[in-house]
Protein backbone atom coordinates (compact mmCIF):
# COMPACT_ATOMS: atom_id res chain seq x y z
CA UNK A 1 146.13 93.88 91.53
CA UNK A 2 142.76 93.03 92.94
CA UNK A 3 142.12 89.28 94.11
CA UNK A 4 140.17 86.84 92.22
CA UNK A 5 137.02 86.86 94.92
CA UNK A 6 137.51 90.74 94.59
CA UNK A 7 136.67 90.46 90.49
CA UNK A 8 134.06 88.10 90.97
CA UNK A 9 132.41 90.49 93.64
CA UNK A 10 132.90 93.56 91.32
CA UNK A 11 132.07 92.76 87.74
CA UNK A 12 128.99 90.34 89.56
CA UNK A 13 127.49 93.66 90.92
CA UNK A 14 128.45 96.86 89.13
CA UNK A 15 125.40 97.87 87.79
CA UNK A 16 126.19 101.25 86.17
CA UNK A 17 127.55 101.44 82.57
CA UNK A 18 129.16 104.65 82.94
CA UNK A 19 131.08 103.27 85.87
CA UNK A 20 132.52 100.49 83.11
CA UNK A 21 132.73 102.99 80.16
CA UNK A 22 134.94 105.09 82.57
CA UNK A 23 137.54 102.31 83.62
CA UNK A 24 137.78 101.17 79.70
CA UNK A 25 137.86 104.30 77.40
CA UNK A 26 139.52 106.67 79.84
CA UNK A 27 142.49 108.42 77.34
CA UNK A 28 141.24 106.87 74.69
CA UNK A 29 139.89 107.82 71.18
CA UNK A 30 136.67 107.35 72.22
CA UNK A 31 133.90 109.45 73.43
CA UNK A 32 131.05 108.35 75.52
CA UNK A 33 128.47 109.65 77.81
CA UNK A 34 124.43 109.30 78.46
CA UNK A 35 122.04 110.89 75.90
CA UNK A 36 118.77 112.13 77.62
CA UNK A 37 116.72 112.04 74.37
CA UNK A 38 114.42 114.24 75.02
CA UNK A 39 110.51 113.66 74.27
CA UNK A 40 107.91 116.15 74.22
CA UNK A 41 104.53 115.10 75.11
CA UNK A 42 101.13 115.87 76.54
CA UNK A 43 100.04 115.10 80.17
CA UNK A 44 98.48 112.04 79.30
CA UNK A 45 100.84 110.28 76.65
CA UNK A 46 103.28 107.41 77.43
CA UNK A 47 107.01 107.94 75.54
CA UNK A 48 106.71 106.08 72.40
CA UNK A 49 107.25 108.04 69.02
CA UNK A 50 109.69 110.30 68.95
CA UNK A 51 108.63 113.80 66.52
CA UNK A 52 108.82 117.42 67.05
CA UNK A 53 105.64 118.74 68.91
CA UNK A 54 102.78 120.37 67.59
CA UNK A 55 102.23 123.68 68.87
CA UNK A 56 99.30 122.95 71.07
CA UNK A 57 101.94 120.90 73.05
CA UNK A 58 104.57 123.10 73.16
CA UNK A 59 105.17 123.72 76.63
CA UNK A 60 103.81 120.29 77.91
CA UNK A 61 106.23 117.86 80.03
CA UNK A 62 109.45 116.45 78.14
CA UNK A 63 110.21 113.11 78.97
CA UNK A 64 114.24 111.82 78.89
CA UNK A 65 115.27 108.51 78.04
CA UNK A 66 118.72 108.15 79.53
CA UNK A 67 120.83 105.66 77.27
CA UNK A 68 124.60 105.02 77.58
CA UNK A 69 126.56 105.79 74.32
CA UNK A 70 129.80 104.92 72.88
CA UNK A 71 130.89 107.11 70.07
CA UNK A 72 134.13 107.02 68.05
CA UNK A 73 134.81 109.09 65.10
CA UNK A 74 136.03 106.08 62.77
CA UNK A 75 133.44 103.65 64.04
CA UNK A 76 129.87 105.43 64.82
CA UNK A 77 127.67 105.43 67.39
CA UNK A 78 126.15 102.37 70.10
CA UNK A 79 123.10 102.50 71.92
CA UNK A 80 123.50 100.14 75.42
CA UNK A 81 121.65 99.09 78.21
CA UNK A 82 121.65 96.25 80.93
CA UNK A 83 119.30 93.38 81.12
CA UNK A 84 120.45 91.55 84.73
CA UNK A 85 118.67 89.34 86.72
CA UNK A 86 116.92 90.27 90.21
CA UNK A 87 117.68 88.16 93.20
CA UNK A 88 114.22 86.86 92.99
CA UNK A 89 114.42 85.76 89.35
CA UNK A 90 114.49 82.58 88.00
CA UNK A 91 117.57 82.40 85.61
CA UNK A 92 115.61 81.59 82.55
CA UNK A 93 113.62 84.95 83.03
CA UNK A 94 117.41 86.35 81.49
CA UNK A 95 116.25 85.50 78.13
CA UNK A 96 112.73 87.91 78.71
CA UNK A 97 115.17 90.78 80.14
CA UNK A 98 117.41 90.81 77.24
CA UNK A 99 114.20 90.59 74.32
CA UNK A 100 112.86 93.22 76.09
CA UNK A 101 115.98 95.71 76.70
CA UNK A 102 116.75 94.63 73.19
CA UNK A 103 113.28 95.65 71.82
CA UNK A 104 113.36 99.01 73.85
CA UNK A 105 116.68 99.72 72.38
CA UNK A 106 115.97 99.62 69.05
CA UNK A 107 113.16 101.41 69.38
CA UNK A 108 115.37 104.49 70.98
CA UNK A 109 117.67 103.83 68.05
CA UNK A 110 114.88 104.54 65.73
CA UNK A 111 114.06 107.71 67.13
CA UNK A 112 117.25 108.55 67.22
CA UNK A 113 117.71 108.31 63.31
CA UNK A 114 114.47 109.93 62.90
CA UNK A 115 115.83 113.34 64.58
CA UNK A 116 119.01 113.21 62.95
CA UNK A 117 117.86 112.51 58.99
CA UNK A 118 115.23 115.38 60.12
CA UNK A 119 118.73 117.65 59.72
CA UNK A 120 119.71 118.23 55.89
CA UNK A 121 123.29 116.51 56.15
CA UNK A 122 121.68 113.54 57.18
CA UNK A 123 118.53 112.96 55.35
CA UNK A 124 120.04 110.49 52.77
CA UNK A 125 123.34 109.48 54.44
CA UNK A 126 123.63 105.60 56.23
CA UNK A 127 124.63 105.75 59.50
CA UNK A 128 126.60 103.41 61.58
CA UNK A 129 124.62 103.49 64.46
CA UNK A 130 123.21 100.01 66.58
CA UNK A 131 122.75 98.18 69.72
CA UNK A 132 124.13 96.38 72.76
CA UNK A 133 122.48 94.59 75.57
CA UNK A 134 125.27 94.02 78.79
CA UNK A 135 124.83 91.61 81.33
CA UNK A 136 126.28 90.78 84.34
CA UNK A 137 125.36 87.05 84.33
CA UNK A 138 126.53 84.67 81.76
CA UNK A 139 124.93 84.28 78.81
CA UNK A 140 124.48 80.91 76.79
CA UNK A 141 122.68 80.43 73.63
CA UNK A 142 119.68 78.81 75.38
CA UNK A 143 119.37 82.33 77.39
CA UNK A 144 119.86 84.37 74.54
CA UNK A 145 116.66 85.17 72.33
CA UNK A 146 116.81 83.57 68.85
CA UNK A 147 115.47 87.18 67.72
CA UNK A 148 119.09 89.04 68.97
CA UNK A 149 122.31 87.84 67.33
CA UNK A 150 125.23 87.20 69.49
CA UNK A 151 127.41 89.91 69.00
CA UNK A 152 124.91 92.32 70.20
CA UNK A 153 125.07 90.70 73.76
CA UNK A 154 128.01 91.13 75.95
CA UNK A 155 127.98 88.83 78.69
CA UNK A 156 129.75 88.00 82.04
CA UNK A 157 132.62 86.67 80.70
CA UNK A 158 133.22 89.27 78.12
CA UNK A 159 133.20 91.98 80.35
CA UNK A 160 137.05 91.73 81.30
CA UNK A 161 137.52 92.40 77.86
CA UNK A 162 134.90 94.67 77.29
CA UNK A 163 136.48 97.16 74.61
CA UNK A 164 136.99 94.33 71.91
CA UNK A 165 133.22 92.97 71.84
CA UNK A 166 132.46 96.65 71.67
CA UNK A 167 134.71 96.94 68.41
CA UNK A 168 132.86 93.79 67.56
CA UNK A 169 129.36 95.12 67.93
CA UNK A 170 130.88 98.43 65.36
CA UNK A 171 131.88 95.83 63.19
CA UNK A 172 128.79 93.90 62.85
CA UNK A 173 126.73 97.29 62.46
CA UNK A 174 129.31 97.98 59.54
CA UNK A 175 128.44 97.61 55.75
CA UNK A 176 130.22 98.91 52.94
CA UNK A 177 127.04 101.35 51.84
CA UNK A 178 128.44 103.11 54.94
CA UNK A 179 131.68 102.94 54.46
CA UNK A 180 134.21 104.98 55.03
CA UNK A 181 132.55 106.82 58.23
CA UNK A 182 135.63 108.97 59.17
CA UNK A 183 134.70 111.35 56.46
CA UNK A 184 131.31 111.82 58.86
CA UNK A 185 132.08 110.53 61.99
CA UNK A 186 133.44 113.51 63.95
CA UNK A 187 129.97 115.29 62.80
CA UNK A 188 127.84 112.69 63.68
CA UNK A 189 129.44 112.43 67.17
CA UNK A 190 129.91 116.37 67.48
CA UNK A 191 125.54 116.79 66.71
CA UNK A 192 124.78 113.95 69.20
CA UNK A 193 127.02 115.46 71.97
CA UNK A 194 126.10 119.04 71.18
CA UNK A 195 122.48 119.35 70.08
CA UNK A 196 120.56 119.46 73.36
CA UNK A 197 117.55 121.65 71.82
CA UNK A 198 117.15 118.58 68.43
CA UNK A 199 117.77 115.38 70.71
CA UNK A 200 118.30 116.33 74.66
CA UNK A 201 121.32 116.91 76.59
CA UNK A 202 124.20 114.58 76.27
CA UNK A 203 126.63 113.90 79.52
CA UNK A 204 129.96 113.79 78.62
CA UNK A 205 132.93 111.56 80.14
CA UNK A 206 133.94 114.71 81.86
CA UNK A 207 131.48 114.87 84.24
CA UNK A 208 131.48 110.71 84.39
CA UNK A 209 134.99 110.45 84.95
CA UNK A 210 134.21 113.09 87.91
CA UNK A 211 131.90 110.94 89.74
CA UNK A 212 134.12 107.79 88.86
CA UNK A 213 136.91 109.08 90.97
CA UNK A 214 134.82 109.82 93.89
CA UNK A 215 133.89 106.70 93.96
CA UNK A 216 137.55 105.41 94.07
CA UNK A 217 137.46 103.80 90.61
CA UNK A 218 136.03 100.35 91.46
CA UNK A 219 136.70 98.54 88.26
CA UNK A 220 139.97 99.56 87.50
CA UNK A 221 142.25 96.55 86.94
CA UNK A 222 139.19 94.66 86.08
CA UNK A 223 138.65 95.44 82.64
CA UNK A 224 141.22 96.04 79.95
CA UNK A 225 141.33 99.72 78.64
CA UNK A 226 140.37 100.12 75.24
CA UNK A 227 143.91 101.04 73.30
């Protein structure tokens, strides 16, 4: 088992989610993975609306917004990102990182519904889909924004027991107009994994799990796995 100083050191510095995903949901039920949305443009636009491209643009750069995903088939879809403080940061600055990870978040989740209800199956069927900001410090409610509700952030502390404030976080995106999602959920997570030409290419937790055992699986014993 590691040593105490060794899971301070650890969950205090990892900084990549798939690293985390990959010591939690390992032979599990659930999928996971990066989405690289993909966003066409034209030389001079920044990313912000997400639509299919006119023809005149056709051709034009394609910008990828890389966002961590966990799917399960009987729960939906989550969007997450990290908000973390920088060594020169003043802890209260914690509060700006998450509003704004929060903000940009949402905004990917919103293009993300727009593709998908642009396909027939979805065009007039709720979703379970939401949001999670991780962070590596602890989070009180003085840090946390009064505009992001606390299941949606997953602090220091919760990250040893990471899986069941992700359950959480699908439960508080839950309603019963969406109810009961395993009679869709395979589908929605088969056209997010699968559709590289409607939303960008999706890498799987083959390819992560890969790169987490060359790297000699630094969180393992750490975190719980997800059951």
């Amino acid at each position: 088992m590691p040593t105490k100083d060794r899971q301070q050191n650890e969950l205090d510095r990892f900084h990549d989610l798939n690293d985390l995903f990959c010591a939690v949901y390992e032979d599990s039920d659930y999928r996971f993975g990066e989405l690289h949305l993909a966003e066409h443009m034209g030389p001079d636009e920044y990313p912000d609306h997400l639509i299919d491209p006119p023809e005149h643009m056709k051709g034009e750069w394609t910008y990828h917004h890389q966002i961590p995903m966990v799917l399960h088939p009987e729960k939906g879809a989550l969007l997450l990102r990290t908000a973390s403080l920088c060594d020169d940061d003043h802890p209260l600055s914690l509060r700006r990182h998450i509003h704004e990870t929060h903000k940009e978040l949402t905004n990917l989740e919103w293009k993300l519904r727009h593709r998908l209800e642009g396909l027939q199956f979805w065009s007039d069927r709720p979703i379970v889909m939401g949001v999670g900001v991780i962070t590596r410090e602890t989070c009180n409610d003085r840090l946390r924004p009064k505009s992001v509700d606390p299941p949606v952030v997953i602090d220091r502390n919760a990250l040893p027991n990471f899986a069941s404030h992700i359950d959480a976080l699908f439960d508080y995106y839950t309603s019963p107009e969406v109810e009961p999602i395993h009679e869709w959920g395979e589908r929605l997570i088969h056209v997010i994994t699968t559709s590289q030409e409607r939303l960008g290419s999706f890498i799987d937790e083959t390819s992560l799990l890969r790169s987490y055992n060359e790297w000699d699986r630094p969180l393992d014993g750490l975190v719980k796995p997800a059951i």
